[in-house]
N, C-alpha and C. Protein backbone atom coordinates (compact mmCIF):
# COMPACT_ATOMS: atom_id res chain seq x y z
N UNK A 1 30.48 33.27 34.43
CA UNK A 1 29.62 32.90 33.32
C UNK A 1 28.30 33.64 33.47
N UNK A 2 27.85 34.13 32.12
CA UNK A 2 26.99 34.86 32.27
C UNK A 2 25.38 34.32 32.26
N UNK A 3 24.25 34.70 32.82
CA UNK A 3 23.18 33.42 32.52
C UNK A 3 22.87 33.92 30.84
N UNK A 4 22.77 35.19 30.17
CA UNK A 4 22.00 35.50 29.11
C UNK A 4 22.73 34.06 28.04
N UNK A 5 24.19 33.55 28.15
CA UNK A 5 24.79 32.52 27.31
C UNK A 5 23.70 31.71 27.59
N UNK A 6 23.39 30.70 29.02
CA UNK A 6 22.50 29.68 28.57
C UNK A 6 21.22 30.21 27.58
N UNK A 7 20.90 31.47 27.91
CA UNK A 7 19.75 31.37 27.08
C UNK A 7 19.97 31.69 25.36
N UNK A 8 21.27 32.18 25.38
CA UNK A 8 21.68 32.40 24.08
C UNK A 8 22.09 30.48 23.28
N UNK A 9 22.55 29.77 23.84
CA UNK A 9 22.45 28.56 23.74
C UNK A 9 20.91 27.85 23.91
N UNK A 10 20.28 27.78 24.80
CA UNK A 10 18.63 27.34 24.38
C UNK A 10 18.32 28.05 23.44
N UNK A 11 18.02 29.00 22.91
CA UNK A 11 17.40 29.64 22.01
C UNK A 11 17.78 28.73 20.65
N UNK A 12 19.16 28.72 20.44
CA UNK A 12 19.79 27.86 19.30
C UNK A 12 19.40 26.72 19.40
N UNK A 13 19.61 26.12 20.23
CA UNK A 13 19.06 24.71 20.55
C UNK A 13 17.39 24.70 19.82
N UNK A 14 16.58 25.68 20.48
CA UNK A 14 15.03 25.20 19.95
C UNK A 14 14.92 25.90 18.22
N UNK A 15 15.69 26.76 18.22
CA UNK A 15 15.53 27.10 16.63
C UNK A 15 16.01 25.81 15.63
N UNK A 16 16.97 25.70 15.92
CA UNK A 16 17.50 24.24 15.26
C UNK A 16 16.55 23.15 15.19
N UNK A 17 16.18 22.67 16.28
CA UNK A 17 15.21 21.39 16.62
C UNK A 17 13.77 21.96 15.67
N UNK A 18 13.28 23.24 15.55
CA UNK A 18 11.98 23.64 15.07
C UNK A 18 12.50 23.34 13.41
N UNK A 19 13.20 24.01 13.32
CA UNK A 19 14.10 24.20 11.74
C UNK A 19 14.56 22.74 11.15
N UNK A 20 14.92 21.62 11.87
CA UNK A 20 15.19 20.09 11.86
C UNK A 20 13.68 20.17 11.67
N UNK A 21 13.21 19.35 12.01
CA UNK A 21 11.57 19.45 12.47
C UNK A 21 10.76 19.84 10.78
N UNK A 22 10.50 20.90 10.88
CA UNK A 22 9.97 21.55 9.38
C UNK A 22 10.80 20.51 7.95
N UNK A 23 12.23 20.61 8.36
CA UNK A 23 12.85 20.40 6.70
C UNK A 23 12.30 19.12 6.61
N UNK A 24 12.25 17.99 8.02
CA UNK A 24 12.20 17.00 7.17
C UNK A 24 11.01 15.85 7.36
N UNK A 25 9.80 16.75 7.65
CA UNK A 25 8.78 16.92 7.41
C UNK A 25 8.63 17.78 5.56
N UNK A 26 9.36 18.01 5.35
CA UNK A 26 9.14 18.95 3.92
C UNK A 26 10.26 17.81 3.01
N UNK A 27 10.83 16.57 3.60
CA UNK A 27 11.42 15.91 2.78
C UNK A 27 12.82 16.25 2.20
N UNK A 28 13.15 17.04 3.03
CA UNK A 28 14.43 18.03 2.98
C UNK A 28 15.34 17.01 3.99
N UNK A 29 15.93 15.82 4.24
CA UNK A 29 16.38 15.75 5.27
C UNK A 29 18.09 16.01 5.10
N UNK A 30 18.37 16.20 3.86
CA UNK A 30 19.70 16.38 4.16
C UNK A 30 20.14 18.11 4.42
N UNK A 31 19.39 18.86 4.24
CA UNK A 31 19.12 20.26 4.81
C UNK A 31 19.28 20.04 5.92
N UNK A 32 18.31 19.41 6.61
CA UNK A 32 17.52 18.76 8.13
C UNK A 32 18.95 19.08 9.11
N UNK A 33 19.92 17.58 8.13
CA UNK A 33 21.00 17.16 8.82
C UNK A 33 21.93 18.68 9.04
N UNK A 34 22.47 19.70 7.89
CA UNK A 34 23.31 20.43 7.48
C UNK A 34 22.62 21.31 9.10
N UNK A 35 21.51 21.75 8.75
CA UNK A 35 20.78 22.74 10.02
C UNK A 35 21.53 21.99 11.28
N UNK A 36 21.06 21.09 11.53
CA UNK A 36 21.70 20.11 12.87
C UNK A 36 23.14 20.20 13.10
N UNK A 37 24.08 20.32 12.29
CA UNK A 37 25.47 20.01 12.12
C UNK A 37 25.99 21.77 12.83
N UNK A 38 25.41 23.09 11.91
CA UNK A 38 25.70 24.12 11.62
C UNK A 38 25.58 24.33 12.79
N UNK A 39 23.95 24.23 13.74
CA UNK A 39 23.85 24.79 15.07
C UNK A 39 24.70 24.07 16.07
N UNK A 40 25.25 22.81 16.36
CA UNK A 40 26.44 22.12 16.77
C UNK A 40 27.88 23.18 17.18
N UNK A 41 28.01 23.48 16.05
CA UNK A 41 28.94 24.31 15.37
C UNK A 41 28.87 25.52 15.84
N UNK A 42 28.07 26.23 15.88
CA UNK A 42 27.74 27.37 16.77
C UNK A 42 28.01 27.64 17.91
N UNK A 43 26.80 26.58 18.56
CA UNK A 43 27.46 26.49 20.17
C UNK A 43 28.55 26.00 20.75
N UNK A 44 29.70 25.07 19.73
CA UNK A 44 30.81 24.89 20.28
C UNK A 44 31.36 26.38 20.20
N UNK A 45 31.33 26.72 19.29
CA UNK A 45 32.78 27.79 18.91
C UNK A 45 31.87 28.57 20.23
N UNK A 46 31.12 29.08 20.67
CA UNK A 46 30.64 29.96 21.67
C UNK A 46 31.02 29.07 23.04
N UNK A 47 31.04 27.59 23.30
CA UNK A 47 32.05 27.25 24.31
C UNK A 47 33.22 27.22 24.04
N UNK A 48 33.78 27.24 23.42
CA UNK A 48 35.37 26.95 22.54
C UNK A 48 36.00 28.63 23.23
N UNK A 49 35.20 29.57 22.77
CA UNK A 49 35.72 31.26 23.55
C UNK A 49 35.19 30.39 24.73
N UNK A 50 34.49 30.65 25.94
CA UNK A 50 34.72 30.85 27.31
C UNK A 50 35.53 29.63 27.74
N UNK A 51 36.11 28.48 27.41
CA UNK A 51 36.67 28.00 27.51
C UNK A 51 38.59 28.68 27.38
N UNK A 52 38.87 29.41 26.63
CA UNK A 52 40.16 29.94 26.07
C UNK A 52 39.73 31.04 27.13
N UNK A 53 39.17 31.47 27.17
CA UNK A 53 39.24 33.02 28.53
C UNK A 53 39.06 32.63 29.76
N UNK A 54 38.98 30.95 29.59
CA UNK A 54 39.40 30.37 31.47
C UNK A 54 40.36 30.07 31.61
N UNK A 55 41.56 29.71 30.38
CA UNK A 55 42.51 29.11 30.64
C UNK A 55 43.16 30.19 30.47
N UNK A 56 42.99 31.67 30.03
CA UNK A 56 43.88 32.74 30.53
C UNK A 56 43.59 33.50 31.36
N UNK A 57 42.30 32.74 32.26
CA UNK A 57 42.44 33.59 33.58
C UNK A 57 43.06 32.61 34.43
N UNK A 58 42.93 31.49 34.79
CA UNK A 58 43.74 30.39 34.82
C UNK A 58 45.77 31.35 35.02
N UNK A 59 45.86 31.21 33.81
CA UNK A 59 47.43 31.83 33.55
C UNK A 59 47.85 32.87 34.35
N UNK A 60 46.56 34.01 34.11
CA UNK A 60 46.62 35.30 34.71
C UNK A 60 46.74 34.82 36.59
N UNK A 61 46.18 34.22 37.24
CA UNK A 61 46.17 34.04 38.28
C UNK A 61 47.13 33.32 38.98
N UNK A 62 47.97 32.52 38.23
CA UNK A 62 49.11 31.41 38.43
C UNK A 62 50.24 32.00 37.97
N UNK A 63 50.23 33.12 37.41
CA UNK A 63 51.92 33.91 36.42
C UNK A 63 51.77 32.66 35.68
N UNK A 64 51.65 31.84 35.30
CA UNK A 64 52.03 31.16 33.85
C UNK A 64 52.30 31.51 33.08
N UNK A 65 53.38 32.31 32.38
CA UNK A 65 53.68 32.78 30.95
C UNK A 65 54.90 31.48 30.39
């Protein structure tokens, strides 16, 4: 695992929370929510890959086919 991911994950994390933050202060909160949901969404699918390239190194290392 690489470290630049955690910071590629914090980064999302504080853009989101700043971007939450602003909308609903601006009375926007169902934006607010959608922003909150979307960045969620992000960082799974970015664990969702290194997760699937452990379980085929996993395979690769065990012959599992």
């Amino acid at each position: 695992m690489d470290v630049s991911l955690i910071f590629k994950i914090a980064a999302i994390g504080i853009l989101v929370a700043v971007l939450n933050q602003v909308l609903i202060r601006a009375g926007r909160e169902e934006q607010a929510m959608m922003t909150s949901l979307v960045g969620i969404i992000v960082v799974l699918m970015m664990v969702i890959n290194l997760i699937s390239q452990l379980f085929e190194n996993v395979r690769t290392i065990f012959n599992l086919y």
